[in-house]
N, C-alpha and C. Protein backbone atom coordinates (compact mmCIF):
# COMPACT_ATOMS: atom_id res chain seq x y z
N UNK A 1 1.15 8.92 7.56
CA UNK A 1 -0.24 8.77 7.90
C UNK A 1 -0.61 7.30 7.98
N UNK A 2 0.00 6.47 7.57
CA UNK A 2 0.00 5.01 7.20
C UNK A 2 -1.56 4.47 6.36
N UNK A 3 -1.62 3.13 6.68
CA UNK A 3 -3.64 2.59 6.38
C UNK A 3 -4.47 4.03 7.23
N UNK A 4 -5.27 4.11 6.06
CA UNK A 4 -6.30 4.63 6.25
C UNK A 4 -7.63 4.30 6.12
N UNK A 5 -8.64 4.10 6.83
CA UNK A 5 -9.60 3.53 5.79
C UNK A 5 -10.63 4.75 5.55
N UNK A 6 -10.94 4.44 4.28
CA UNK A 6 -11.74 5.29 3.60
C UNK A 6 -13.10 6.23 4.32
N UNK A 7 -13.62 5.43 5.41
CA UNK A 7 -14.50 6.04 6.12
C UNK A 7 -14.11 7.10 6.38
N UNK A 8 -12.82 7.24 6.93
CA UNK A 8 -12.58 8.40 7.90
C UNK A 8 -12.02 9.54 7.16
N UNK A 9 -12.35 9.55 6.01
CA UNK A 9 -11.64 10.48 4.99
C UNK A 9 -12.37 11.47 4.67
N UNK A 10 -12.63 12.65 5.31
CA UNK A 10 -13.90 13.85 4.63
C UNK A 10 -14.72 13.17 3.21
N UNK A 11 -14.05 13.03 2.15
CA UNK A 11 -14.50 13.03 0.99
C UNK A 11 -14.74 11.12 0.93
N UNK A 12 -14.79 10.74 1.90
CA UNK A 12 -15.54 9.70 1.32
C UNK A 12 -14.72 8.07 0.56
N UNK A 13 -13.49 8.94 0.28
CA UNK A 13 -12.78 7.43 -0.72
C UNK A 13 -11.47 8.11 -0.64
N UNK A 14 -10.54 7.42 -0.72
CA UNK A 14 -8.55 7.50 -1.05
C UNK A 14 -8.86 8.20 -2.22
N UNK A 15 -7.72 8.90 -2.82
CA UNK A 15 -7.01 9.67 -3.89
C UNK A 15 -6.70 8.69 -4.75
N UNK A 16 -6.95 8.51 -6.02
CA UNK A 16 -6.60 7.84 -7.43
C UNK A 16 -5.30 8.95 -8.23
N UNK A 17 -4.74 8.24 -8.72
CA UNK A 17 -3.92 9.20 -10.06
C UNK A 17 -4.86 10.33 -10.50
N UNK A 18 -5.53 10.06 -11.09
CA UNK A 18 -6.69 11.41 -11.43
C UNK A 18 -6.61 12.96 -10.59
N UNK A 19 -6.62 12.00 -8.90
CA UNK A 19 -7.19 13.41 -8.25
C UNK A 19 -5.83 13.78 -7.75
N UNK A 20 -4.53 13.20 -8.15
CA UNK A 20 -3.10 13.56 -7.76
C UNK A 20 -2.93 14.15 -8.49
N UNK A 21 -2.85 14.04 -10.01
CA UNK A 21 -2.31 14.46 -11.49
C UNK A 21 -2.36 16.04 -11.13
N UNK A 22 -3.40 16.67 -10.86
CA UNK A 22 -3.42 18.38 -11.15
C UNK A 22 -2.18 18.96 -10.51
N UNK A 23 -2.26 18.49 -9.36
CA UNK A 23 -1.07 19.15 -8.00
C UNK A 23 0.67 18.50 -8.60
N UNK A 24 0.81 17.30 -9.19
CA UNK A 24 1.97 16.87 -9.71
C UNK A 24 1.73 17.83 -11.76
N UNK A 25 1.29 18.03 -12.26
CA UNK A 25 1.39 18.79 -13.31
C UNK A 25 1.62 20.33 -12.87
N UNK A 26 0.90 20.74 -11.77
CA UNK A 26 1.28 22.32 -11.78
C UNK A 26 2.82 21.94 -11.10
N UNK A 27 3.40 21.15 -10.19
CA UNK A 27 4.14 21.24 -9.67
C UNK A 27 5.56 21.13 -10.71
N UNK A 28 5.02 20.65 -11.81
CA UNK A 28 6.12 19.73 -12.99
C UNK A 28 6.33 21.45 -13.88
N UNK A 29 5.23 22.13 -14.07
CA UNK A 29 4.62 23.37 -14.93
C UNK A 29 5.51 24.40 -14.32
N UNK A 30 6.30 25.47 -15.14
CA UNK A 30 6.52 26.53 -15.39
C UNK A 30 5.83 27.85 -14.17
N UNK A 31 4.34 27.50 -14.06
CA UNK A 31 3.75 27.73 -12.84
C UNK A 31 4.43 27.89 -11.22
N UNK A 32 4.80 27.12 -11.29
CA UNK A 32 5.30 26.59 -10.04
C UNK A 32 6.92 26.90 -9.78
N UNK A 33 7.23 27.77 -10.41
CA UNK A 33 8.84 28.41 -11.00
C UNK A 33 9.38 28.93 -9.42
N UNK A 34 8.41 29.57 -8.71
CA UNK A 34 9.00 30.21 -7.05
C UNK A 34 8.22 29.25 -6.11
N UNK A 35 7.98 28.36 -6.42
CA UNK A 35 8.02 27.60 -5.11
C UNK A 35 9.11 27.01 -5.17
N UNK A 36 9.64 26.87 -3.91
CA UNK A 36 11.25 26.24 -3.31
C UNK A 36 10.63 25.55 -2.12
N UNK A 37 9.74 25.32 -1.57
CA UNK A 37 9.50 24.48 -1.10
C UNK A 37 7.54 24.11 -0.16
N UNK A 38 6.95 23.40 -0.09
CA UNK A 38 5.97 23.45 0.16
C UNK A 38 5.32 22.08 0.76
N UNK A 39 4.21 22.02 1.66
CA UNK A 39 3.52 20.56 2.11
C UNK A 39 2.53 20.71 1.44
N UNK A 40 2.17 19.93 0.27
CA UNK A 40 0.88 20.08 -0.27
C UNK A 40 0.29 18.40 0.21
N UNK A 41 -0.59 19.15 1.17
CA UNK A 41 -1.75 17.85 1.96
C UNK A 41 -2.63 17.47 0.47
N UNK A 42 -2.45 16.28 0.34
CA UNK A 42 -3.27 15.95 -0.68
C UNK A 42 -4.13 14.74 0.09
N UNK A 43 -4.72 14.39 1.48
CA UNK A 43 -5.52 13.74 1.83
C UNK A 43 -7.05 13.70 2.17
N UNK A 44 -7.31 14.37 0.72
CA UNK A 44 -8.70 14.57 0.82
C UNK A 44 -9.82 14.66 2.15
N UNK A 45 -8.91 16.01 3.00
CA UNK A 45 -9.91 16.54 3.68
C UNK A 45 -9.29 15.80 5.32
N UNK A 46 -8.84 14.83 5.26
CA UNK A 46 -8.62 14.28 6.34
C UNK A 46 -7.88 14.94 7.73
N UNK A 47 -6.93 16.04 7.75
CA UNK A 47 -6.59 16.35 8.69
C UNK A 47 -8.06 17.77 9.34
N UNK A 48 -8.71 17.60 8.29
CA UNK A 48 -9.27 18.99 8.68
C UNK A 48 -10.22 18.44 9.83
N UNK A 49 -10.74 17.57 9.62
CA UNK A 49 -11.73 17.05 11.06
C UNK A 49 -11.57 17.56 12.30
């Protein structure tokens, strides 16, 4: 996706550790035991435009 700037981002601002952490803990978690493989879009909203 390369530079982005923040304007063009649905939500307004880039992703911090904070708003990564949930999706990398379930992914780390016991939870996540049958996924073998997946694209988890974590760009806050941006392809959906």
């Amino acid at each position: 996706m390369g530079k982005v700037p923040a304007s063009t981002i649905t939500l307004g601002r880039k992703a911090g550790e904070i708003d990564l952490g949930g999706d990398l803990i379930f992914l780390l978690s016991p939870l996540s035991a049958w996924i073998t493989g997946i694209n988890l879009p974590a760009e806050g909203g941006y392809t959906a435009k």
